[in-house]
N, C-alpha and C. Protein backbone atom coordinates (compact mmCIF):
# COMPACT_ATOMS: atom_id res chain seq x y z
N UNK A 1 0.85 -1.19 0.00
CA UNK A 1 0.00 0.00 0.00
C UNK A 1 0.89 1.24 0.00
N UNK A 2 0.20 2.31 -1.28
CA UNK A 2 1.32 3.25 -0.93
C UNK A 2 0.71 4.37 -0.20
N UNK A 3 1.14 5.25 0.60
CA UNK A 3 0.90 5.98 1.44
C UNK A 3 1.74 7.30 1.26
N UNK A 4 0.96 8.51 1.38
CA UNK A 4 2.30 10.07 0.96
C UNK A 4 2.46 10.35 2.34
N UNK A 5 3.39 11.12 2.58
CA UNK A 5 4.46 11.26 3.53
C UNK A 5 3.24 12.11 4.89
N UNK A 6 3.44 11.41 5.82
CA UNK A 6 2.49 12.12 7.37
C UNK A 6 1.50 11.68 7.14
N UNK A 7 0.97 10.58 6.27
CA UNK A 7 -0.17 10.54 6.23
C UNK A 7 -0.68 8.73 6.91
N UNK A 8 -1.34 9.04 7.62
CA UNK A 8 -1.13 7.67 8.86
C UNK A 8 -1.78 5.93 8.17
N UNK A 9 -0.24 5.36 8.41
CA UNK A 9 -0.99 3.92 7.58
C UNK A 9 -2.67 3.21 8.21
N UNK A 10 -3.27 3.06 7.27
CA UNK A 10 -4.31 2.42 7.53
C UNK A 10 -4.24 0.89 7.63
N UNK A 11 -5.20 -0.04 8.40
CA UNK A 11 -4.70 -1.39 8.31
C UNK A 11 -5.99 -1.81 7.83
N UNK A 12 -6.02 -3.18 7.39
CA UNK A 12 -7.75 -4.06 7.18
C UNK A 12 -8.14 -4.60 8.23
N UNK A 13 -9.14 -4.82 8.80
CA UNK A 13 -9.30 -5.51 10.18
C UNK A 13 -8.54 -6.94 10.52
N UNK A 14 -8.04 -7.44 9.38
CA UNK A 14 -7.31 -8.47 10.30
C UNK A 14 -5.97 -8.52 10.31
N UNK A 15 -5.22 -7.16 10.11
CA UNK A 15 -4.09 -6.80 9.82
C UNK A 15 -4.33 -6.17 11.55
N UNK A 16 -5.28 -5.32 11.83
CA UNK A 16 -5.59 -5.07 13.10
C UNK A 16 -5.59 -5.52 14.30
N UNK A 17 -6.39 -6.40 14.11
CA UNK A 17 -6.65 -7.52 15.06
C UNK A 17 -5.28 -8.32 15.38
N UNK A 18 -4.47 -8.26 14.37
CA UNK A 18 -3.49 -9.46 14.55
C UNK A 18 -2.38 -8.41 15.84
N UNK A 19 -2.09 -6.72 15.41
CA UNK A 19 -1.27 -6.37 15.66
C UNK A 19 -1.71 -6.04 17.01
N UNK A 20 -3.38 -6.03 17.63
CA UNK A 20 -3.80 -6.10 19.05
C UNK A 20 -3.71 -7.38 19.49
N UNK A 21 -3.61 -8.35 18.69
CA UNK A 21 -3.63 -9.38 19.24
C UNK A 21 -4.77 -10.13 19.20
N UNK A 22 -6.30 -9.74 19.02
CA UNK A 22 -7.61 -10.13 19.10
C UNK A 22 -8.03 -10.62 17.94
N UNK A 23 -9.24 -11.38 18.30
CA UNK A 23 -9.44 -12.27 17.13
C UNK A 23 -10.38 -11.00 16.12
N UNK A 24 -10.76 -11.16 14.81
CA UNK A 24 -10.79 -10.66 13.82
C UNK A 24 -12.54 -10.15 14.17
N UNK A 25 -13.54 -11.26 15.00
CA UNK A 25 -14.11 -10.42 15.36
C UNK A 25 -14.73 -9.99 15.73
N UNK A 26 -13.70 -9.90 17.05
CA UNK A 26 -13.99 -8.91 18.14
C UNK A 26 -13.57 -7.79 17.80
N UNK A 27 -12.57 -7.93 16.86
CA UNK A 27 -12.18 -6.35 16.21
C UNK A 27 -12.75 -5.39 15.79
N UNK A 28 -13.84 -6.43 14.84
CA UNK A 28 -15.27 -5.78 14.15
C UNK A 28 -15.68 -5.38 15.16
N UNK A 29 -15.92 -6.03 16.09
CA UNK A 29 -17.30 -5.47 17.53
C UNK A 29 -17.02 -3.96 17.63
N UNK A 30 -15.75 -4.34 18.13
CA UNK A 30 -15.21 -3.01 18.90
C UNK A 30 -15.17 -1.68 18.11
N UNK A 31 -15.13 -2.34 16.19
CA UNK A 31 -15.15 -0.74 15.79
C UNK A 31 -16.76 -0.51 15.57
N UNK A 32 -17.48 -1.57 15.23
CA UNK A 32 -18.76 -0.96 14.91
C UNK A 32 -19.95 -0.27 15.99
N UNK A 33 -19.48 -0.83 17.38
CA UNK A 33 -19.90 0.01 18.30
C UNK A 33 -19.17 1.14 18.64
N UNK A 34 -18.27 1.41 18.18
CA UNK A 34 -17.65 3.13 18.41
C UNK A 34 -16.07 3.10 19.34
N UNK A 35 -15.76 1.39 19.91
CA UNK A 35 -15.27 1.97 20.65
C UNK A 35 -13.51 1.86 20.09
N UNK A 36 -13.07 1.46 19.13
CA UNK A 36 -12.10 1.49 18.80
C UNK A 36 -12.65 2.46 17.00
N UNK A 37 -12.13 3.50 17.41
CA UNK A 37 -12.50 4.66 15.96
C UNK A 37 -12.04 3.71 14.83
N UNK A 38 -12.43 3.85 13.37
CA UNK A 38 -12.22 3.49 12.07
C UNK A 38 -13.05 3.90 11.21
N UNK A 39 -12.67 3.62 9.97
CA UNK A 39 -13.50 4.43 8.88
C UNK A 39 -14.22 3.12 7.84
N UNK A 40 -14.47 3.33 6.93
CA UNK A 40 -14.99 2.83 5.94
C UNK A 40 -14.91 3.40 4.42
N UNK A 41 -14.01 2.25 3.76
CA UNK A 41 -14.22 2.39 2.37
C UNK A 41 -15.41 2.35 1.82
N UNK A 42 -15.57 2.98 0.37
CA UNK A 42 -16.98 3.07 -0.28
C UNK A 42 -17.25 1.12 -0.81
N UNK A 43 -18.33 1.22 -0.86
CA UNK A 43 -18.86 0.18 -0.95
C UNK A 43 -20.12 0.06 -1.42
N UNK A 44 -20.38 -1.04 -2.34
CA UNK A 44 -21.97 -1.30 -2.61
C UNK A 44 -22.88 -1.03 -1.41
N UNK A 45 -23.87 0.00 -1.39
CA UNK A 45 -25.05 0.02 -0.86
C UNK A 45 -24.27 0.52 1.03
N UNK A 46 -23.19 0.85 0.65
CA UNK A 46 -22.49 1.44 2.24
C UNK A 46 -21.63 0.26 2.97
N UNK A 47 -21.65 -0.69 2.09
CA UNK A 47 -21.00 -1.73 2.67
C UNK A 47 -19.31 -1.73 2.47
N UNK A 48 -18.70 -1.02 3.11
CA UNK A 48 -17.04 -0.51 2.80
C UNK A 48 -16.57 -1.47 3.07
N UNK A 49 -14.82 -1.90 3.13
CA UNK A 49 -14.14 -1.91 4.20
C UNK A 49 -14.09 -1.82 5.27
N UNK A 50 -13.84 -2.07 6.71
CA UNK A 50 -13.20 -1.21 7.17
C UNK A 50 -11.53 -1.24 7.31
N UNK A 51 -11.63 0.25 8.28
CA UNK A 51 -9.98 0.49 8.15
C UNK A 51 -9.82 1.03 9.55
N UNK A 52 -8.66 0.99 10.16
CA UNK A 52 -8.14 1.22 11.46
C UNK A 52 -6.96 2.32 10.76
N UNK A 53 -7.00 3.00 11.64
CA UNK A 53 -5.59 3.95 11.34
C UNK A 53 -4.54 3.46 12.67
N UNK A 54 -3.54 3.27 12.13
CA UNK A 54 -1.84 3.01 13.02
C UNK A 54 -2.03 3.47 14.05
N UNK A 55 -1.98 5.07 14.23
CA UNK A 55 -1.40 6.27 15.46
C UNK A 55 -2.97 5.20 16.21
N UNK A 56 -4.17 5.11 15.84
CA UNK A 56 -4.92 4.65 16.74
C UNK A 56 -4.75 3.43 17.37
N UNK A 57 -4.78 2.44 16.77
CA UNK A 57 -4.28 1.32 17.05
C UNK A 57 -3.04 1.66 17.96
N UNK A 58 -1.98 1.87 17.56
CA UNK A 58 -0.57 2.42 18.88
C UNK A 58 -1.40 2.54 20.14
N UNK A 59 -2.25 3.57 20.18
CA UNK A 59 -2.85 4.01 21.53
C UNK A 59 -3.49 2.77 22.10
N UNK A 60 -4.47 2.43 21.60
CA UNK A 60 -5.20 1.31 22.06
C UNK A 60 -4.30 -0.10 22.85
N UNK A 61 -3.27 -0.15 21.81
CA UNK A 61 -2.33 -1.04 22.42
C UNK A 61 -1.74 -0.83 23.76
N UNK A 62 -1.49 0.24 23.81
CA UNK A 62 -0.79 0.94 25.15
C UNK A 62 -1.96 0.93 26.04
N UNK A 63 -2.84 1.52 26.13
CA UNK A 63 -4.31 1.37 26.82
C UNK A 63 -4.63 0.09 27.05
N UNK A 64 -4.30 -0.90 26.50
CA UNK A 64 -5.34 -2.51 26.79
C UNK A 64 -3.91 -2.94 27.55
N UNK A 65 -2.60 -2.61 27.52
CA UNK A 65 -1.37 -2.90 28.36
C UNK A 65 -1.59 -2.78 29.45
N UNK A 66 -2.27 -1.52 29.77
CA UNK A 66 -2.25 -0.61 30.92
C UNK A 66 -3.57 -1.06 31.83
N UNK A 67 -4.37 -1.85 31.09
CA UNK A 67 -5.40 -2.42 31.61
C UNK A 67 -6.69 -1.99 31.85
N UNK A 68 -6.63 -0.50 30.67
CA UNK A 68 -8.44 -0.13 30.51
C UNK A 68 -9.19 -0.98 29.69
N UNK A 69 -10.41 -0.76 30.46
CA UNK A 69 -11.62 -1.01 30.26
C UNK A 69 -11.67 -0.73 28.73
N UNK A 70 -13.10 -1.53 27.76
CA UNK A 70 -13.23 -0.97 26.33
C UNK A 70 -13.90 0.09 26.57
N UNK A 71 -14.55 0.56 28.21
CA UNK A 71 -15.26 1.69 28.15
C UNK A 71 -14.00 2.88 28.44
N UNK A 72 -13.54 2.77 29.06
CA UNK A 72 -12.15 3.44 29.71
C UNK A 72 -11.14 3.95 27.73
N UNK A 73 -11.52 3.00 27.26
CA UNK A 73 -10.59 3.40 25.96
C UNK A 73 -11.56 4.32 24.98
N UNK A 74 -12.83 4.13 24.76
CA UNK A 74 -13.61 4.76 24.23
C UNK A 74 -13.80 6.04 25.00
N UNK A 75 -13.49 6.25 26.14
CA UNK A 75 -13.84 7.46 26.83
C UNK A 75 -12.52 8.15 26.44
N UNK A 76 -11.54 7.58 26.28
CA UNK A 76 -10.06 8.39 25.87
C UNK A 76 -10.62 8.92 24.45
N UNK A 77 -10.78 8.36 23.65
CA UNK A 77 -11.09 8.66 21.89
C UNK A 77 -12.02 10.03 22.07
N UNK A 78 -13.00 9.82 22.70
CA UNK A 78 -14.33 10.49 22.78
C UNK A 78 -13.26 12.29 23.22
N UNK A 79 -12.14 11.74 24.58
CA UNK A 79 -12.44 13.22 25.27
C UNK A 79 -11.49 14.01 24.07
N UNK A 80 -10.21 12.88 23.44
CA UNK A 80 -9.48 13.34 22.15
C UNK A 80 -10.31 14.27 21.25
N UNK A 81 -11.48 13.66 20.74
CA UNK A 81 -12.16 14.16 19.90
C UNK A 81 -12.64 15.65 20.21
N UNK A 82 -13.05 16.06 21.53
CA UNK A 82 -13.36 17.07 22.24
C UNK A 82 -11.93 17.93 21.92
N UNK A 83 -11.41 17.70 22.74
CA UNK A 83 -10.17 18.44 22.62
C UNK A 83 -9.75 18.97 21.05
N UNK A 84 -9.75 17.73 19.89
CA UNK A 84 -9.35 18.78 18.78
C UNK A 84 -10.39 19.71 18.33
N UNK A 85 -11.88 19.38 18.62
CA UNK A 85 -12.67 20.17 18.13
C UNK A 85 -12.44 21.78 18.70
N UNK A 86 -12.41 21.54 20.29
CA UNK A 86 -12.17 22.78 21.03
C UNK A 86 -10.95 23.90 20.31
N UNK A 87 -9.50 22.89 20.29
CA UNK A 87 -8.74 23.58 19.65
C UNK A 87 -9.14 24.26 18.30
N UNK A 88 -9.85 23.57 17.25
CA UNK A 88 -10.23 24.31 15.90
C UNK A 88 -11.09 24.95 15.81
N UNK A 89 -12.01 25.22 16.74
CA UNK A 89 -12.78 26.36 17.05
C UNK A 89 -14.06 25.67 16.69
């Protein structure tokens, strides 16, 4: 996959899963209820991909080390999200 420069590798869910360690899917669970962020490629009728971004995955890894909760990790994403909004006005 090629990727331009700063721009954060994306993985497929079982490229994901493998590098958390979890099976492929629980991976799904976790992104389609919100609590591990990812996106979605276009797809027939909305049916994408999905995709995990790196820098997120990194965090999560460090977080499930450290021994949060999936609510405890979704509450990190959530207050992130706050914070850049605040910063961009």
């Amino acid at each position: 996959m090629e990727q331009q420069e700063n721009t954060p590798a994306r993985l497929r869910i079982t490229e994901a899963a493998a590098y958390l360690n979890i099976s492929p899917d629980q991976m799904r669970r976790l992104g389609d209820v919100g609590i591990i962020p990812m996106t979605r490629t276009l797809g027939i009728k909305g049916a994408g991909h999905r995709q995990f971004d790196q820098r997120v995955l990194d965090t999560v890894r460090v977080l499930m080390r450290n021994g949060a909760s999936h609510e405890q990790i979704q509450e990190h994403f959530y207050q992130a999200a706050r914070r850049e909004m605040t910063a961009n006005g």
